[in-house]
N, C-alpha and C. Protein backbone atom coordinates (compact mmCIF):
# COMPACT_ATOMS: atom_id res chain seq x y z
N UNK A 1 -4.12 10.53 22.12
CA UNK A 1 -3.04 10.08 22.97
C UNK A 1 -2.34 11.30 23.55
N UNK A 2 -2.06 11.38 25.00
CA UNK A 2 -0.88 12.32 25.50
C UNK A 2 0.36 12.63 24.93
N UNK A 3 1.32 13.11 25.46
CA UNK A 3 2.33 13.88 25.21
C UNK A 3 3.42 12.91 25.79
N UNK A 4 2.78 11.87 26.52
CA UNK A 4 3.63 10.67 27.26
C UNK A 4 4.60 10.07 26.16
N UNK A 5 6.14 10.34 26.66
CA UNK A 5 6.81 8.64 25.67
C UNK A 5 6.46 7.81 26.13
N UNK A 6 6.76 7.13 24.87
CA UNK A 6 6.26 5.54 25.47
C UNK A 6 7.76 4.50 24.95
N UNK A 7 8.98 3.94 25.10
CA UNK A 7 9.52 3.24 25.04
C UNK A 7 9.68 2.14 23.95
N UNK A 8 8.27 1.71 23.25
CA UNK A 8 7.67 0.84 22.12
C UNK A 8 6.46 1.93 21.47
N UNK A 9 6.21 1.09 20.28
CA UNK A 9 5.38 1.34 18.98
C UNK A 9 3.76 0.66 19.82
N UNK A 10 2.64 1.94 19.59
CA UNK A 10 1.40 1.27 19.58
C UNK A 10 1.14 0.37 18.59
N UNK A 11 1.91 0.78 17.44
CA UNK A 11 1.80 0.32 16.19
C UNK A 11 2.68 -0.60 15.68
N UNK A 12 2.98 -1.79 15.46
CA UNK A 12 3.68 -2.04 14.82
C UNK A 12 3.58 -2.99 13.64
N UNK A 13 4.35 -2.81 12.23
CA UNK A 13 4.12 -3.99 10.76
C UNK A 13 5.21 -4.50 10.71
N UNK A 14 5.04 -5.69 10.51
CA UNK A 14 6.27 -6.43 9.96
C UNK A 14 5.33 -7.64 8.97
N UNK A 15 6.15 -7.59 7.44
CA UNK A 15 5.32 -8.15 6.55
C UNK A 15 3.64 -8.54 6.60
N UNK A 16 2.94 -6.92 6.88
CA UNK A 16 1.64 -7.51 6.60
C UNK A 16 1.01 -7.71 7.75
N UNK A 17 1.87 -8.12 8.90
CA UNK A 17 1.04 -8.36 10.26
C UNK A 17 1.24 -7.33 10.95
N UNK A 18 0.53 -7.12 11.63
CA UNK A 18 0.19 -5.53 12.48
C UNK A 18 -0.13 -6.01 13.69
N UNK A 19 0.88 -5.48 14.69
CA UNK A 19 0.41 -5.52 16.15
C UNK A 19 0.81 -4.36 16.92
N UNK A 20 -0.63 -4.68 17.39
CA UNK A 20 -1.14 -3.22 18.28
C UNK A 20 -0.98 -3.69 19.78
N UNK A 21 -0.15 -2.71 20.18
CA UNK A 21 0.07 -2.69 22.00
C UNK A 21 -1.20 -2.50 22.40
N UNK A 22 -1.07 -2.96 23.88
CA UNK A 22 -2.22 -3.16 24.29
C UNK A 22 -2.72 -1.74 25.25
N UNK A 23 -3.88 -1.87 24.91
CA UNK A 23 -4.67 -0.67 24.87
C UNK A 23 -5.25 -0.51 26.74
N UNK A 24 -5.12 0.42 27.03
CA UNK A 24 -5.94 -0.04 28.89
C UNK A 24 -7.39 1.01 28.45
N UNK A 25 -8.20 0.48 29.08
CA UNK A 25 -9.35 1.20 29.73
C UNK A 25 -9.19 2.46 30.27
N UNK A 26 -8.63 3.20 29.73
CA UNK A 26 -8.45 5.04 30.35
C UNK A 26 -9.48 5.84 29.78
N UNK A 27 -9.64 7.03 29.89
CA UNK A 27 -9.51 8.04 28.94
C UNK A 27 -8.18 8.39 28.83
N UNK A 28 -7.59 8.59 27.37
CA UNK A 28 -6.52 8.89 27.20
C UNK A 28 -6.36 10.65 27.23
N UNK A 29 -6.81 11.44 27.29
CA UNK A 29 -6.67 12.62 27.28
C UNK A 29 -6.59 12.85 29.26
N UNK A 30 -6.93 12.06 30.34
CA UNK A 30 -6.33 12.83 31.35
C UNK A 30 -5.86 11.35 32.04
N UNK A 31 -5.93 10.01 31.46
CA UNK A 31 -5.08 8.73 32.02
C UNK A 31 -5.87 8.52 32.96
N UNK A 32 -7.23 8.89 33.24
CA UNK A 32 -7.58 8.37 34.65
C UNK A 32 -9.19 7.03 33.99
N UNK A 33 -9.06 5.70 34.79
CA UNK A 33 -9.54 5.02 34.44
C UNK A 33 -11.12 5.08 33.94
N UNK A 34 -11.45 4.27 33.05
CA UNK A 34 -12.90 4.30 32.65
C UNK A 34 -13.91 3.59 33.52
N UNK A 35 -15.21 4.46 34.47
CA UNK A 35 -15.79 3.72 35.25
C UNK A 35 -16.94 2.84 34.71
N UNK A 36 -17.38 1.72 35.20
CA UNK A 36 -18.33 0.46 34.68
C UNK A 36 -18.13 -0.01 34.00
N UNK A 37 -18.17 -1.41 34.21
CA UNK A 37 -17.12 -2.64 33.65
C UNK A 37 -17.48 -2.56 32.40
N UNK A 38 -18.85 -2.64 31.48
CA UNK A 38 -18.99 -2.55 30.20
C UNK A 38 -18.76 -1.48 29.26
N UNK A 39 -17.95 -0.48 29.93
CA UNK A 39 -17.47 1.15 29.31
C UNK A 39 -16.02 0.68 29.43
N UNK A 40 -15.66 0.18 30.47
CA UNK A 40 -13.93 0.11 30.43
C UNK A 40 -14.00 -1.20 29.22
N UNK A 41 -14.16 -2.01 28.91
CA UNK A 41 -14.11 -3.45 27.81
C UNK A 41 -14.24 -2.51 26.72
N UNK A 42 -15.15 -1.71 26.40
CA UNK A 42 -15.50 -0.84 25.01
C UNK A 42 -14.28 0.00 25.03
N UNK A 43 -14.02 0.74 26.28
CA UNK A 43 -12.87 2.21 26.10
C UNK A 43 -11.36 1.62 25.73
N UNK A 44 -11.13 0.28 25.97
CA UNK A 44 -10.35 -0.55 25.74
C UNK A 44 -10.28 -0.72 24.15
N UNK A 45 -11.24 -1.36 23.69
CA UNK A 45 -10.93 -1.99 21.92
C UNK A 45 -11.52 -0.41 21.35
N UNK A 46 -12.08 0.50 21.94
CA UNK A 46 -12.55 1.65 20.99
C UNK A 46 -10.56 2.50 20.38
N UNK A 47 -9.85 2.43 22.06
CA UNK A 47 -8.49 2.62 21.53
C UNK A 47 -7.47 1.74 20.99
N UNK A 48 -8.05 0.49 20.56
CA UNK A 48 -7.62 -0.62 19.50
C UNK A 48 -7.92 0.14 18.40
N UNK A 49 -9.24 0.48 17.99
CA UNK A 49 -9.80 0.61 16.85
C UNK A 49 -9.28 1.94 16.48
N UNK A 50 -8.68 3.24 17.58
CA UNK A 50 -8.04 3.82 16.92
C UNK A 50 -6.27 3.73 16.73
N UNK A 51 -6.03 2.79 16.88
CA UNK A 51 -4.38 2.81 16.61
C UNK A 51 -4.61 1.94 15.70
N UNK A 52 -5.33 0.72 15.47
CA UNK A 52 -5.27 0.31 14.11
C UNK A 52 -5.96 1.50 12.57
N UNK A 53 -6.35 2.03 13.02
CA UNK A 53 -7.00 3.16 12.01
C UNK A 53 -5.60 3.95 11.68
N UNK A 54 -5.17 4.51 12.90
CA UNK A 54 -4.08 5.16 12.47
C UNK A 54 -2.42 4.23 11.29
N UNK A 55 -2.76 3.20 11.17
CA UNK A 55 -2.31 2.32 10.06
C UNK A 55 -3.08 2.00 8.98
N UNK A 56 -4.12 2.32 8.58
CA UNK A 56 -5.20 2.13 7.65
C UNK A 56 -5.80 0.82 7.71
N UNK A 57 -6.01 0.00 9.23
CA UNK A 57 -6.69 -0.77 9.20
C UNK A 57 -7.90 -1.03 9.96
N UNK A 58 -8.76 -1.85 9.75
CA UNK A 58 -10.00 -1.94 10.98
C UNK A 58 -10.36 -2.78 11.75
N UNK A 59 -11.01 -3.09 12.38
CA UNK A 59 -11.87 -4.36 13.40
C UNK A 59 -11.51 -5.93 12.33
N UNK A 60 -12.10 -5.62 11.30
CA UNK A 60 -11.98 -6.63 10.84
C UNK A 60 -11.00 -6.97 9.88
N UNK A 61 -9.65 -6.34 10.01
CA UNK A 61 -8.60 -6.91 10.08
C UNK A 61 -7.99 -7.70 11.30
N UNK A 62 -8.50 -7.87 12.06
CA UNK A 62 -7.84 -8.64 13.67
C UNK A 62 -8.18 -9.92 13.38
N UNK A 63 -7.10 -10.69 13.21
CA UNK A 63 -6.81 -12.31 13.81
C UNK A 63 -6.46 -12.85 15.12
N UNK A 64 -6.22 -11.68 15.82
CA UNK A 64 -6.15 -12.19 17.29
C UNK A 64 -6.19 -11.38 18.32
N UNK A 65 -6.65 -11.43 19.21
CA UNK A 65 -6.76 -10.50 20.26
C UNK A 65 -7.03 -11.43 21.90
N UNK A 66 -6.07 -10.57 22.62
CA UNK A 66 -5.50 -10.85 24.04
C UNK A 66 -6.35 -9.37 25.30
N UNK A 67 -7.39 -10.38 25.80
CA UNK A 67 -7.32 -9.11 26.91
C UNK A 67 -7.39 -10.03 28.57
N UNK A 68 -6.83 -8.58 28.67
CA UNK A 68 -6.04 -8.48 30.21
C UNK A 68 -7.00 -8.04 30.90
N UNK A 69 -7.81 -8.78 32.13
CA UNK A 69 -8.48 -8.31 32.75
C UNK A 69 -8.22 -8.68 34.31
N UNK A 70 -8.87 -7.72 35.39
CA UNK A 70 -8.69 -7.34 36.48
C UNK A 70 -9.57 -8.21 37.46
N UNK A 71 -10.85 -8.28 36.70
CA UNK A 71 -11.69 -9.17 37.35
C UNK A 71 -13.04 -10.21 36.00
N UNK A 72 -12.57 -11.45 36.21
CA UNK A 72 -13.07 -12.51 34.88
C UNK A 72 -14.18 -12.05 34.61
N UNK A 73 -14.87 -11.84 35.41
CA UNK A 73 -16.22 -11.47 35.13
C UNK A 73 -17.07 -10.42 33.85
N UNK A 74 -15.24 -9.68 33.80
CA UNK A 74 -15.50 -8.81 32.14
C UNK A 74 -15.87 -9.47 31.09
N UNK A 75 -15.27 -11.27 31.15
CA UNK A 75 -15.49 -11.85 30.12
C UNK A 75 -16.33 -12.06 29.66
N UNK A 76 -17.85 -11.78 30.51
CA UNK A 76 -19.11 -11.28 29.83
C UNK A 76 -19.22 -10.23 28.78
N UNK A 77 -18.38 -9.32 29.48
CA UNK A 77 -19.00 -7.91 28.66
C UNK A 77 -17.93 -8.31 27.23
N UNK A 78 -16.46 -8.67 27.29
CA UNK A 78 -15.97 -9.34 26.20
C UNK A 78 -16.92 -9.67 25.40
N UNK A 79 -17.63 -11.10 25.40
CA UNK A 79 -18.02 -11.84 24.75
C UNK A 79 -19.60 -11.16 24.05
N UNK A 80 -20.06 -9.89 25.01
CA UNK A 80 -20.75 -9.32 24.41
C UNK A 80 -20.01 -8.34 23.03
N UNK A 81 -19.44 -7.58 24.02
CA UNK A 81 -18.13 -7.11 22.49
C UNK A 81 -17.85 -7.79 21.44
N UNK A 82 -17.53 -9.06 21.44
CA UNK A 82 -16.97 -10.02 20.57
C UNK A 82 -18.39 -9.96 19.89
N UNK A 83 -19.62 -10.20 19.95
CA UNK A 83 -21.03 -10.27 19.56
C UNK A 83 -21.44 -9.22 18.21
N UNK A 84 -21.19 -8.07 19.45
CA UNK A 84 -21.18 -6.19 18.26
C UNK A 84 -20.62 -6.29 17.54
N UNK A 85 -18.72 -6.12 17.46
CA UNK A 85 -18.12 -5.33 16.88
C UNK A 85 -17.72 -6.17 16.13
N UNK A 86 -17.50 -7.46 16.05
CA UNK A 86 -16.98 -8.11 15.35
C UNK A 86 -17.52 -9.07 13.84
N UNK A 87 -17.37 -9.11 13.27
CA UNK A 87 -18.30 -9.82 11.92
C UNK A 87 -17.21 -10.97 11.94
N UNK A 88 -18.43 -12.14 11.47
CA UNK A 88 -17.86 -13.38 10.98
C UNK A 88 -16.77 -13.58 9.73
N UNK A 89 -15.51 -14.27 9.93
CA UNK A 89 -15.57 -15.31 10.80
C UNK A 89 -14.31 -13.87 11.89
N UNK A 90 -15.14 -14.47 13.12
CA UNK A 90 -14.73 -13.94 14.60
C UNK A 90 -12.87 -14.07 14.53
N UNK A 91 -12.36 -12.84 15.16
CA UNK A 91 -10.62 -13.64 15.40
C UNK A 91 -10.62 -14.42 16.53
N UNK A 92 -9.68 -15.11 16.99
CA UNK A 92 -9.21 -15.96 18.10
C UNK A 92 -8.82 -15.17 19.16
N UNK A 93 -9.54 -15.27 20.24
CA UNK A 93 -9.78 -14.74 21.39
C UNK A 93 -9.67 -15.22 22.43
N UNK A 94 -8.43 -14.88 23.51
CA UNK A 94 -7.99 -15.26 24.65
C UNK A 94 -8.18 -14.03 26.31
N UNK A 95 -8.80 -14.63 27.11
CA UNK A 95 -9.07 -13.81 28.40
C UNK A 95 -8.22 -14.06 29.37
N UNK A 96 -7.38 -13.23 30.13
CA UNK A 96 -6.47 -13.73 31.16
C UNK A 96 -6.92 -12.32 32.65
N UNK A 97 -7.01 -13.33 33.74
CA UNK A 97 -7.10 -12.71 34.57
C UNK A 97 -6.09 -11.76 34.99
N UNK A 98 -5.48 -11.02 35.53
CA UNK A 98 -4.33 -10.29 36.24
C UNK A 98 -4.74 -9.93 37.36
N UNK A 99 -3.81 -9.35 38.08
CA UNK A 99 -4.04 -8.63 39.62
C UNK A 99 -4.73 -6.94 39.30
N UNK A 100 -3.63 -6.42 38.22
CA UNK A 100 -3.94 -5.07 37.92
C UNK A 100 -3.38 -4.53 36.72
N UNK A 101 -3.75 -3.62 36.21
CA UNK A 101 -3.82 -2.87 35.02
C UNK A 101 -3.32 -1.69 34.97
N UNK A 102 -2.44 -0.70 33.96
CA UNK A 102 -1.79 0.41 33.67
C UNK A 102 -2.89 1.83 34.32
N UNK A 103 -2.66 2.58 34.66
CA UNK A 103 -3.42 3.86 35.15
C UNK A 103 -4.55 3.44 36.17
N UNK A 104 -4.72 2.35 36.63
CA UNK A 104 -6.20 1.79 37.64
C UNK A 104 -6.97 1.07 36.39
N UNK A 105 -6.91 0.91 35.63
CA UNK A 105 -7.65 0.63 34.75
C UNK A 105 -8.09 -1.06 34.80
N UNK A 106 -9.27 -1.25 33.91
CA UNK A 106 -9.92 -2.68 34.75
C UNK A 106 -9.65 -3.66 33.13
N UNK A 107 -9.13 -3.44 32.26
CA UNK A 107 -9.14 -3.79 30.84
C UNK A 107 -7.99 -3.69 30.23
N UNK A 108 -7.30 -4.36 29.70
CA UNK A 108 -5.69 -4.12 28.79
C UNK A 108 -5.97 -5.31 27.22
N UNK A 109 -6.41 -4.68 26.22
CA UNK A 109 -6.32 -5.66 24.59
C UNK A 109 -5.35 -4.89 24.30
N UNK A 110 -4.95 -6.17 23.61
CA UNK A 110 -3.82 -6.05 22.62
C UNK A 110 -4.28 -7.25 21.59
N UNK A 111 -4.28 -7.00 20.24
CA UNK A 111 -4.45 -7.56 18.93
C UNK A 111 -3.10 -7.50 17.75
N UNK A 112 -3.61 -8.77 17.07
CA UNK A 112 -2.62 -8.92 16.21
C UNK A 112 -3.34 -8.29 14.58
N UNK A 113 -3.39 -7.99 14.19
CA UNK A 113 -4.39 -7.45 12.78
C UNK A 113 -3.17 -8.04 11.32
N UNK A 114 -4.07 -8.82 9.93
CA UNK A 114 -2.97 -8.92 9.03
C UNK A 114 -3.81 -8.05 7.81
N UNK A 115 -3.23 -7.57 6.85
CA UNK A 115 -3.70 -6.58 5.58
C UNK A 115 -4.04 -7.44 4.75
């Protein structure tokens, strides 16, 4: 992550439940967006997977996860994601279209994770 404040917690616990701000499709070391739709969906939950790490948790702590996308059509590469990374039983998973995304970016998750 940059040197950027940020206003809120990537991280946050309250009894046990952990929620993670939502993550955009960047590279975070120069903020400029991740190109091809199935690299921005991955560059997205890969910086899920590290802000939940940085709390000592993983993938399969997530009960819920929200992504923000630019154009529906990610919801392929989602549902391929959802396929990989995730082991049974799957969390609850919601896709919402938007107009646009933080830095140009084509991808925004945000997850709820419990310990």
């Amino acid at each position: 992550m940059s040197n950027t404040q940020h206003p809120y917690s990537l991280a946050f616990e309250k009894d046990g439940v952990v929620y993670i701000s939502g993550a955009t499709s960047i590279d975070y070391e120069t903020h400029l967006p991740v190109e091809g739709d199935a690299e921005a969906v991955d560059a997205a939950l890969n910086e899920v997977e590290r802000r939940l790490q940085s709390v000592g948790l993983e993938l399969r702590h997530v009960v819920k996860a929200t992504y923000y996308v630019v154009d529906l059509r990610l919801r392929e590469h989602a549902n391929r994601q959802f396929a990989e990374r995730f082991s049974d039983p799957r969390p609850a998973r919601t896709v919402v279209g938007v107009s646009a995304a933080p830095y140009g970016g084509k991808c925004v998750i945000e997850v709820i994770a419990h310990r």
